[in-house]
N, C-alpha and C. Protein backbone atom coordinates (compact mmCIF):
# COMPACT_ATOMS: atom_id res chain seq x y z
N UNK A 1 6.61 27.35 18.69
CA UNK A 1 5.63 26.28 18.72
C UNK A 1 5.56 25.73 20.14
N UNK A 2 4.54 25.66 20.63
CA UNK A 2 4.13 24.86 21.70
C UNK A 2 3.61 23.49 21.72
N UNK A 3 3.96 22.49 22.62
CA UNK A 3 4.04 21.34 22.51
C UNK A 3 3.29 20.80 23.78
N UNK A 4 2.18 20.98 23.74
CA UNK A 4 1.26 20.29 24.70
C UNK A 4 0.85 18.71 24.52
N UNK A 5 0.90 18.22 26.30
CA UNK A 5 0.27 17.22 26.54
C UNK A 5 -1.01 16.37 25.72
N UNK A 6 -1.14 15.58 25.69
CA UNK A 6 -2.15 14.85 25.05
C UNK A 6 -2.90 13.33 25.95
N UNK A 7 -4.18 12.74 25.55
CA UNK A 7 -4.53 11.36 25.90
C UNK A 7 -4.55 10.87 24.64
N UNK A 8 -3.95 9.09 24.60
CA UNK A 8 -4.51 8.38 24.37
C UNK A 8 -5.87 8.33 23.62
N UNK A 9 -6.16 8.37 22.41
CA UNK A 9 -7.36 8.26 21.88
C UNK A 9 -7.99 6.52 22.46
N UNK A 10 -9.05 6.44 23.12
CA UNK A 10 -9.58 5.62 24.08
C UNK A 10 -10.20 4.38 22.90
N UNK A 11 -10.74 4.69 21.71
CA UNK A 11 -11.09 3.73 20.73
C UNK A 11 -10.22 2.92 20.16
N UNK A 12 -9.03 4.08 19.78
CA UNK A 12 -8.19 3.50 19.13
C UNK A 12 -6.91 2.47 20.08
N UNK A 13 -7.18 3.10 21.20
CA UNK A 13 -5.90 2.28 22.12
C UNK A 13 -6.45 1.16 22.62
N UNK A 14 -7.66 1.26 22.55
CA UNK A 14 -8.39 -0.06 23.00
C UNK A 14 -8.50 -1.27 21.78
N UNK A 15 -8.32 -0.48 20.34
CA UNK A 15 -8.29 -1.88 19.45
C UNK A 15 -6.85 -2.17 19.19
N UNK A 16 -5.94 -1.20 19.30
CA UNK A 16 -4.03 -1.70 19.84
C UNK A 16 -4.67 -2.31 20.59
N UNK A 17 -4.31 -2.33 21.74
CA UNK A 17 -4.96 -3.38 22.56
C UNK A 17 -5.32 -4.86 22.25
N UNK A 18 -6.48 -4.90 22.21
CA UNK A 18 -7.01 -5.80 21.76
C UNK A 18 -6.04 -6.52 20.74
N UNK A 19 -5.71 -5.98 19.13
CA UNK A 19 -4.61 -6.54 18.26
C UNK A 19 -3.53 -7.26 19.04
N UNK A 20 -3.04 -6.15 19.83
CA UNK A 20 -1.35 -6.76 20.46
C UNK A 20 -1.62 -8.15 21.46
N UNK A 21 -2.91 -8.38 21.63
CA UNK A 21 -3.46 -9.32 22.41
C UNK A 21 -3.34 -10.81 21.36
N UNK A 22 -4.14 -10.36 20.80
CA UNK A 22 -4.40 -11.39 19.81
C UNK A 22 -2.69 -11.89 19.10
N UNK A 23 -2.51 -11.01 18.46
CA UNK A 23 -0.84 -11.54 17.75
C UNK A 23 0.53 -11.92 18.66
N UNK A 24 0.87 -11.23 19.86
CA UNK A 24 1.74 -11.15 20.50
C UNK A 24 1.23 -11.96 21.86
N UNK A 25 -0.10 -12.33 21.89
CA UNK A 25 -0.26 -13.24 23.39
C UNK A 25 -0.56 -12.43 24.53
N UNK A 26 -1.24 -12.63 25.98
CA UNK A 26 -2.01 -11.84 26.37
C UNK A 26 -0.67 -11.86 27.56
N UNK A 27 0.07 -12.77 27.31
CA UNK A 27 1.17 -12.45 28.49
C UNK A 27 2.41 -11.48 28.12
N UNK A 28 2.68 -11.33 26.93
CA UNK A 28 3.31 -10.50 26.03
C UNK A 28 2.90 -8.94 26.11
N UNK A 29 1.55 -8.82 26.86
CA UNK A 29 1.09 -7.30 26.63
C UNK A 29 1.16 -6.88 28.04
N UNK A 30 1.85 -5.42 28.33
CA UNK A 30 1.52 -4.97 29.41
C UNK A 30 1.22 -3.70 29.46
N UNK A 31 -0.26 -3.14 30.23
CA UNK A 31 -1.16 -2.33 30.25
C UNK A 31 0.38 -1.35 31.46
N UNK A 32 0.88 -0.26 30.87
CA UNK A 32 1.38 0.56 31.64
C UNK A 32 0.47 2.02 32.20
N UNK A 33 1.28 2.49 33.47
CA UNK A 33 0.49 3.67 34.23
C UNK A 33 0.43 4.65 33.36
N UNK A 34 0.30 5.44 33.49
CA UNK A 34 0.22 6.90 32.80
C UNK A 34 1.14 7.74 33.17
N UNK A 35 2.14 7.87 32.74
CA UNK A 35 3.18 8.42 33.16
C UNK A 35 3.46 10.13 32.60
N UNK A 36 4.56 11.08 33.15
CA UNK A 36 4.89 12.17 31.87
C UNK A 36 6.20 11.75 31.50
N UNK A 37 5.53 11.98 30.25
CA UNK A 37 7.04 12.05 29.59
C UNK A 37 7.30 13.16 28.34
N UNK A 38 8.66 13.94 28.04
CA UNK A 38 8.57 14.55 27.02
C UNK A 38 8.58 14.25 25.62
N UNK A 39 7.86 14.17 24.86
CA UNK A 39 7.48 13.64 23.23
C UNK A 39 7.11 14.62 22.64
N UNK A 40 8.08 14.75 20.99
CA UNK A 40 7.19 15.70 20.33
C UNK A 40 6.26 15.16 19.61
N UNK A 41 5.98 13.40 19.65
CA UNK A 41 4.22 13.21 19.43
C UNK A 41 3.35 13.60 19.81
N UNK A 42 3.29 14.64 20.87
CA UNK A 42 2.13 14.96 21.13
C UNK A 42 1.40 16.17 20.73
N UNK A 43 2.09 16.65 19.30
CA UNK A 43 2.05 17.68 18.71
C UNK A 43 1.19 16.81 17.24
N UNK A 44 1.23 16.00 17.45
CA UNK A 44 0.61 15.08 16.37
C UNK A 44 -0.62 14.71 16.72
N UNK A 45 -0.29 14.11 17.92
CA UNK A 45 -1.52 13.64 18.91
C UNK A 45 -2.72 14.08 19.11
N UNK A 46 -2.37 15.58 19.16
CA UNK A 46 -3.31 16.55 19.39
C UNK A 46 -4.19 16.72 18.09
N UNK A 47 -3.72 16.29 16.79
CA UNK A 47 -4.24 16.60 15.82
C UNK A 47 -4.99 15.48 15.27
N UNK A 48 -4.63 13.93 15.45
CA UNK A 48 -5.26 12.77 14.92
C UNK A 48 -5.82 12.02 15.78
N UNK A 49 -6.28 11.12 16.02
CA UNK A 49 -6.49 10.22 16.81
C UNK A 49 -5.04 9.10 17.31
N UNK A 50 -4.72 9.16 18.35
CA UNK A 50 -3.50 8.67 18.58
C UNK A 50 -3.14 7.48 19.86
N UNK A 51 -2.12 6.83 19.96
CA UNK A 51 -1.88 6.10 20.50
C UNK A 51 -0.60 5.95 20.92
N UNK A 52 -0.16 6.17 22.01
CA UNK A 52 1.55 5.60 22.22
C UNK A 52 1.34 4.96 23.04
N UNK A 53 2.59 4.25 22.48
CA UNK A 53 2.99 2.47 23.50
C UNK A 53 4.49 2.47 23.19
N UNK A 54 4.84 1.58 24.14
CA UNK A 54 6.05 0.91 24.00
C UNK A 54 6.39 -0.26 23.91
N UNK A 55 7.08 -0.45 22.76
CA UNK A 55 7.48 -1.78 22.28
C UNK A 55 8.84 -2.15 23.21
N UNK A 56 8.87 -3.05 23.87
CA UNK A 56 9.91 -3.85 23.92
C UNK A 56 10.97 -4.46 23.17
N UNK A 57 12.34 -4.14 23.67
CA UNK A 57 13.41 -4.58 22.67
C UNK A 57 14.68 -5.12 23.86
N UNK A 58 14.05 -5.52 24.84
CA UNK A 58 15.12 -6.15 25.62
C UNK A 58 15.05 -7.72 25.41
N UNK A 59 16.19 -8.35 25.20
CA UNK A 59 16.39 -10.08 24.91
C UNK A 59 17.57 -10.29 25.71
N UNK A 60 17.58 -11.07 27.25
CA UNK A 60 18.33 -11.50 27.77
C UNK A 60 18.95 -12.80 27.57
N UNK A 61 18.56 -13.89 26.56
CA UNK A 61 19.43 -14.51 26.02
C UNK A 61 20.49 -13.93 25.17
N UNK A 62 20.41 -13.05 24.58
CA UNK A 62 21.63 -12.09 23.84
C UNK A 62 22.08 -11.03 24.61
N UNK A 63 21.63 -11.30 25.47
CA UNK A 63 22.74 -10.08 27.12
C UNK A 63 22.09 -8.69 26.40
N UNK A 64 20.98 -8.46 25.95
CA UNK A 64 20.33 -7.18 25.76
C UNK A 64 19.73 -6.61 27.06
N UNK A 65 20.07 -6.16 27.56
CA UNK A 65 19.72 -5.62 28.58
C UNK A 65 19.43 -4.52 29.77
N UNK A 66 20.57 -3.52 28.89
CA UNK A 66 20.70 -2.44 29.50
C UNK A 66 19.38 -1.38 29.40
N UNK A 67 19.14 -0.58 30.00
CA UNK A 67 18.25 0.67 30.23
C UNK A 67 18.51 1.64 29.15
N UNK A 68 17.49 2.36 28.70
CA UNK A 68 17.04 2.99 27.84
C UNK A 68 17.84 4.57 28.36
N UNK A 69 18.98 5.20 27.44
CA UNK A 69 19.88 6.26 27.70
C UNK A 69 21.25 5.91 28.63
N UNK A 70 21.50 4.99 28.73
CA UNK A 70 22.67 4.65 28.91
C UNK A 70 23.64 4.07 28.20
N UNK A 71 25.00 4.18 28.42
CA UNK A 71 25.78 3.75 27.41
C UNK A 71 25.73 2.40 26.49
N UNK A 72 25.27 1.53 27.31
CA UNK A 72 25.32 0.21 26.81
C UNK A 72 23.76 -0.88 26.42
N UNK A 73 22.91 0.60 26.46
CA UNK A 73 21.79 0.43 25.36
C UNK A 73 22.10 -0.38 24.46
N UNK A 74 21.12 -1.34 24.24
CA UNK A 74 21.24 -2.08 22.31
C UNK A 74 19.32 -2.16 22.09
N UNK A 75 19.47 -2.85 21.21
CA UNK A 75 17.88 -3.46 20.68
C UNK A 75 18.26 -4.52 19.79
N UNK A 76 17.20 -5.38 20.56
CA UNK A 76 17.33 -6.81 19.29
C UNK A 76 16.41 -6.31 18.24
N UNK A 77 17.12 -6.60 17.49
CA UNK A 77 16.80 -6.10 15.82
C UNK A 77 15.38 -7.10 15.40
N UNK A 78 14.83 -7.92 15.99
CA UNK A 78 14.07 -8.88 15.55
C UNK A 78 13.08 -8.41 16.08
N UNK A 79 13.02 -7.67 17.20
CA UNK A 79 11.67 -6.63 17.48
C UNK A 79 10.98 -5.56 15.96
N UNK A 80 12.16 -5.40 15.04
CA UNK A 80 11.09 -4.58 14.20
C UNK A 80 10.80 -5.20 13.17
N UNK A 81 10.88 -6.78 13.00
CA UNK A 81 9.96 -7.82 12.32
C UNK A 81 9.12 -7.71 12.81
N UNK A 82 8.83 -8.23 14.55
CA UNK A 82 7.80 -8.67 15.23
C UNK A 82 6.71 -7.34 14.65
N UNK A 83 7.57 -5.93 14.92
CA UNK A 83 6.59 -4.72 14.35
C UNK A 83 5.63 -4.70 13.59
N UNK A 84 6.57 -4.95 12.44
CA UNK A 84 5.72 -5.01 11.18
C UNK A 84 4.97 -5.72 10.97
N UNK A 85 4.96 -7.16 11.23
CA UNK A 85 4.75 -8.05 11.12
C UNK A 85 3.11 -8.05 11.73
N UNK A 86 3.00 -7.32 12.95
CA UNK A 86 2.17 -6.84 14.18
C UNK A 86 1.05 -6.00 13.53
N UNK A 87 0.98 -5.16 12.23
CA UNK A 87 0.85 -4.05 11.92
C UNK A 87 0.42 -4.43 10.52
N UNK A 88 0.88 -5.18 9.70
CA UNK A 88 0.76 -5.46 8.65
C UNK A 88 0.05 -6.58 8.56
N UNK A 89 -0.45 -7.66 9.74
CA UNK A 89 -1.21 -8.37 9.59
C UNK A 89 -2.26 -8.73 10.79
N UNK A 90 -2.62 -6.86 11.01
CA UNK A 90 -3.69 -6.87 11.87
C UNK A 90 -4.79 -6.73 11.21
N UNK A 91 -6.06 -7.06 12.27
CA UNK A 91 -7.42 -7.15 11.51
C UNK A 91 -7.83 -6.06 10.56
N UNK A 92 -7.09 -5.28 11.16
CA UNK A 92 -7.37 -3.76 9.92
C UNK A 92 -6.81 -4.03 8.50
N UNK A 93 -5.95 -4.97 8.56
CA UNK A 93 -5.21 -4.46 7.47
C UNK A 93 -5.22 -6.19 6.53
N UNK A 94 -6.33 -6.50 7.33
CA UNK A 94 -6.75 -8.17 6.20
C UNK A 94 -6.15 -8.99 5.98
């Protein structure tokens, strides 16, 4: 299986967008570069209309802080309320 590159579906990342604006605050959202990275979403990607982002899970009042693949990685657990929460009571979903 081959695992090719993908974009951003432009409709759909634009109403993420827009949502994560509205629920999470417009200072809360940040528009990142376009970077590579290896994902086997993009074997999905290629097939639906798609979107990747990254959620934030660093909280420096709880000394969360470390970098993503290093030993002393954590995640505040209250990021996958905010998730759902994000997702389950977006305009799509009433």
């Amino acid at each position: 299986m081959v695992i090719h590159s993908f974009d951003n579906d432009i409709q759909l990342s634009s109403k993420i967008l827009e949502w994560s604006i509205e629920y999470l605050g417009e200072k809360n959202v940040l528009e990142l570069d376009a970077r590579m990275t290896s994902e086997d979403f993009s074997y999905l990607a290629n097939e639906l209309p798609s979107c990747f982002y990254r959620l934030g899970v660093r909280n420096e009042e709880k000394g969360i802080v470390s970098n993503l693949h290093t030993s002393t990685f954590d995640v505040d657990d209250n990021v996958f309320k905010l998730e759902w929460d994000s997702w389950h009571g977006s305009p799509s979903n009433g």
